[in-house]
Protein backbone atom coordinates (compact mmCIF):
# COMPACT_ATOMS: atom_id res chain seq x y z
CA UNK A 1 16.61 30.92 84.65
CA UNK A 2 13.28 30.14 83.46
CA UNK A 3 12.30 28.45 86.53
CA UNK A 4 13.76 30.24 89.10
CA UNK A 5 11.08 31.50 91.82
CA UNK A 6 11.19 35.55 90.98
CA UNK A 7 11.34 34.95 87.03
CA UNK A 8 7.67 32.54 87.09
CA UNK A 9 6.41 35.67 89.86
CA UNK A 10 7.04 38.27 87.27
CA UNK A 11 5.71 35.73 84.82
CA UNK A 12 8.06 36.73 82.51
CA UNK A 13 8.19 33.29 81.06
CA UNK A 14 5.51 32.24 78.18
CA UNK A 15 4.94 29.11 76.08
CA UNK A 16 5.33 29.87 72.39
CA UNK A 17 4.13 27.58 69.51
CA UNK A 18 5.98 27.81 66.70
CA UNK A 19 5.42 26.00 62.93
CA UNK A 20 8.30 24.35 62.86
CA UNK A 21 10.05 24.33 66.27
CA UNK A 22 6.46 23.15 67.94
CA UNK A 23 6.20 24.34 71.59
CA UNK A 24 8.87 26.12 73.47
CA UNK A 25 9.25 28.24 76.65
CA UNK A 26 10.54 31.31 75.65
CA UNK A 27 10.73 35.13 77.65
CA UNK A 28 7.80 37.43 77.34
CA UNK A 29 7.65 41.21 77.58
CA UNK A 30 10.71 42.31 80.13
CA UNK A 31 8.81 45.85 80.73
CA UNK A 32 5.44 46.45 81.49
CA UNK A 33 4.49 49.82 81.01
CA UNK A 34 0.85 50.41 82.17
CA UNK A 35 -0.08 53.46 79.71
CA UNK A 36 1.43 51.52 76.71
CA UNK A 37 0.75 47.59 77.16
CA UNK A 38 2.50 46.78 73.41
CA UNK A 39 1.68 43.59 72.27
CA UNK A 40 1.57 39.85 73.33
CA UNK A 41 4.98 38.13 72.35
CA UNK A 42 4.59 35.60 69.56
CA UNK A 43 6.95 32.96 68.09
CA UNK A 44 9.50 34.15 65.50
CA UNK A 45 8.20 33.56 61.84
CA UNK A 46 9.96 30.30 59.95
CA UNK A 47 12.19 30.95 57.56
CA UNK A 48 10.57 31.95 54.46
CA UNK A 49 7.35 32.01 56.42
CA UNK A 50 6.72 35.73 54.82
CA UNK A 51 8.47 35.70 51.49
CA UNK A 52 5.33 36.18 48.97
CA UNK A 53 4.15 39.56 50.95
CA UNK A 54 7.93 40.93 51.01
CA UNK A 55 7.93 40.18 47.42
CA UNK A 56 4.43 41.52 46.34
CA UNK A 57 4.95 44.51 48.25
CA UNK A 58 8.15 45.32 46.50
CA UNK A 59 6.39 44.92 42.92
CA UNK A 60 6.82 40.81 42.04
CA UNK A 61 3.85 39.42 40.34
CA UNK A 62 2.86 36.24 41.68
CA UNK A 63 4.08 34.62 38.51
CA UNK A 64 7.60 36.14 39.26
CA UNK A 65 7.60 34.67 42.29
CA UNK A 66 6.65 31.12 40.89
CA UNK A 67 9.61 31.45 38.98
CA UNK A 68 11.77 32.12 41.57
CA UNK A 69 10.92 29.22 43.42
CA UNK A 70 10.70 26.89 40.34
CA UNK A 71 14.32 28.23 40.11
CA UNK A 72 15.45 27.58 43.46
CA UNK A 73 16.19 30.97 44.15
CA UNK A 74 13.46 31.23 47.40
CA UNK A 75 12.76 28.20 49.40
CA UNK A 76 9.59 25.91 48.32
């Protein structure tokens, strides 16, 4: 699918980088809406990639959190 001839003239296909996965083709925005552009596509976060902001912004201290991950209870 991701080379076929109508697919690259849409260019619906992008390269992504991603932390842990490194490069990858991947599809871009389906719809193009003119009055509302949205966003570029980006790669999908790594696991754990966002785990200290979730946690602060539900009230953890950042000593709390140590602990967790001391603990084994997030990911290092």
């Amino acid at each position: 699918m991701f080379d076929h001839p109508q697919v690259l003239a849409e260019g619906l296909v992008g390269t992504f980088e991603h932390s842990r996965a490194g490069s990858y083709r991947g599809l871009r925005k389906p719809l193009k809406f003119s009055a509302a552009p949205g966003p570029e596509p980006f790669a999908a976060p790594s696991p754990g990639q966002h785990t200290n902001e979730i946690l602060s912004g539900i009230g953890y201290t950042a000593e709390r959190i140590a602990e967790f991950r001391n603990l084994g209870v997030i990911p290092s």
